[in-house]
C-alpha atoms as a PDB file:
ATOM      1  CA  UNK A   1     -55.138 -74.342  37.698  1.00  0.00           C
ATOM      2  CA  UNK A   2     -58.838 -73.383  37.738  1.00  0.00           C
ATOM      3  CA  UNK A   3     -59.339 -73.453  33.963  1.00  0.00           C
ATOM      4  CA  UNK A   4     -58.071 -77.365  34.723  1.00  0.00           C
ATOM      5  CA  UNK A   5     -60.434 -78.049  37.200  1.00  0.00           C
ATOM      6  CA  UNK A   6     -63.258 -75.999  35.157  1.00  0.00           C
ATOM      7  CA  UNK A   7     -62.397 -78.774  31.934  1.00  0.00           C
ATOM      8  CA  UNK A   8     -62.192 -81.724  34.473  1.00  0.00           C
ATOM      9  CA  UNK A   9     -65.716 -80.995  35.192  1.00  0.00           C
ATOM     10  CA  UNK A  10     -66.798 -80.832  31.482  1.00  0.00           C
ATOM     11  CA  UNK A  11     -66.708 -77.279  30.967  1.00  0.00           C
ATOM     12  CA  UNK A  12     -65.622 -76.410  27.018  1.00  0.00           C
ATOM     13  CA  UNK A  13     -62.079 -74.618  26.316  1.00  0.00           C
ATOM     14  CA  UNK A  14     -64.958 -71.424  24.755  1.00  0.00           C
ATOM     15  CA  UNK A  15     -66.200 -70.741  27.734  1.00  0.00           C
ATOM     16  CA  UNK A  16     -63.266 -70.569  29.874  1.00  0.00           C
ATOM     17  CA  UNK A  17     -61.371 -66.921  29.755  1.00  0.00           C
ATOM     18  CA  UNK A  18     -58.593 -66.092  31.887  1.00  0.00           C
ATOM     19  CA  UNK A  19     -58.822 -62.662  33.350  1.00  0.00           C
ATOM     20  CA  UNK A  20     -55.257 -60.640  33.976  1.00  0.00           C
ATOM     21  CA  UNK A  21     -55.784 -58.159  36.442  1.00  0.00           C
ATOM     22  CA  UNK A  22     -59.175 -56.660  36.507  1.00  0.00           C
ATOM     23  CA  UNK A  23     -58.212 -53.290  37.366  1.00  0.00           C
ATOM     24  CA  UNK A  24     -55.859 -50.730  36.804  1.00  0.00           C
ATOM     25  CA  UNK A  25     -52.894 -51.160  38.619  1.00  0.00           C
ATOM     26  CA  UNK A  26     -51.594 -47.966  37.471  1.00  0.00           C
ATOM     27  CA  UNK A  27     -54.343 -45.944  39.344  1.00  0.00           C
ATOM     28  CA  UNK A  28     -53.164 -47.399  42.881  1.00  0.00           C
ATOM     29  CA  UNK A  29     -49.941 -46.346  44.152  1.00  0.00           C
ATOM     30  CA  UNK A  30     -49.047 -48.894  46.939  1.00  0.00           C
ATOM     31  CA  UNK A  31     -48.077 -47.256  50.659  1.00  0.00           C
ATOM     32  CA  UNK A  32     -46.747 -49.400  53.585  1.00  0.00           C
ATOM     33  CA  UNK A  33     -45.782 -48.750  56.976  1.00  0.00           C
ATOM     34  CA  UNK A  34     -43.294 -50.956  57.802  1.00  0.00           C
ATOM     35  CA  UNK A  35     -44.085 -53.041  61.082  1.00  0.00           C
ATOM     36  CA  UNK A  36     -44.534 -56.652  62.485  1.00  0.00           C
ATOM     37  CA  UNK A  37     -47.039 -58.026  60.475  1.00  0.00           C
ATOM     38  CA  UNK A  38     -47.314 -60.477  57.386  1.00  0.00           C
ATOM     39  CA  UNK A  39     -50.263 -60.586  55.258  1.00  0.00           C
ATOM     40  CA  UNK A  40     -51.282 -64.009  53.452  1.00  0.00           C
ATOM     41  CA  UNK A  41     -54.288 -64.064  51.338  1.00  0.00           C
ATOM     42  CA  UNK A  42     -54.824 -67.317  49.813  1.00  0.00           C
ATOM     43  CA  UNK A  43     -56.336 -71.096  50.586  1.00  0.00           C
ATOM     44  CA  UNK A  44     -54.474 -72.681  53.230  1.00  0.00           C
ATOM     45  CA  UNK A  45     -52.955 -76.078  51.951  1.00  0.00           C
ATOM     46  CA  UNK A  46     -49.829 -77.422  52.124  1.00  0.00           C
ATOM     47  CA  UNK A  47     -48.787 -76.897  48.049  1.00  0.00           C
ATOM     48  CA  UNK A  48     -49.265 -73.195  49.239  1.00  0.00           C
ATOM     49  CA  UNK A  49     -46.114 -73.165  50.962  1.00  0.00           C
ATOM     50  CA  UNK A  50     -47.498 -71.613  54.155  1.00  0.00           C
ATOM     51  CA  UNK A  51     -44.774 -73.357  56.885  1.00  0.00           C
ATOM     52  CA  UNK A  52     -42.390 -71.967  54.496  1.00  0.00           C
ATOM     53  CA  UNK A  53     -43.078 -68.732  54.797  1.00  0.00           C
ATOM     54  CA  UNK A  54     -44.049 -68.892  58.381  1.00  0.00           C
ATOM     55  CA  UNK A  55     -40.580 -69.985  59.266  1.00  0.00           C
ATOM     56  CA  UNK A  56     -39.033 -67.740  57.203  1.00  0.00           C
ATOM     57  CA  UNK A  57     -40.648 -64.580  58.532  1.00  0.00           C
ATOM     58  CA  UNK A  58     -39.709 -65.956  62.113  1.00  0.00           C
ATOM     59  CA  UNK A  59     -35.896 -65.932  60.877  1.00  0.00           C
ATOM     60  CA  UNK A  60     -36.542 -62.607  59.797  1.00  0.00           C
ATOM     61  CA  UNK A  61     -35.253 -60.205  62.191  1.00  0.00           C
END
């Protein structure tokens, strides 16, 4: 999507690079507490799908 929007605005297909994770995932070993929460880290827009998963974490018991 960004390397898209980067071209729309005249940037050349050289200078765009597309980054797969920038660290090593292997070094972090994840640990959750369970609990009522929900995390979202992202823009808020509708093509994000965010009443989706608002509704479906209130159906979640």
């Amino acid at each position: 999507f960004m390397g898209s929007k980067l071209q729309q605005g005249g940037v050349g297909d050289g200078k765009i690079r597309h980054l797969f994770y920038t660290i090593r995932l292997q070094n972090f070993e994840p640990k959750f507490e369970q609990g009522d929460y929900l995390l979202y880290f992202g823009r808020l827009s509708d093509e994000k799908g965010i009443l989706t998963l608002l509704k479906a974490a209130k159906a979640y018991p």
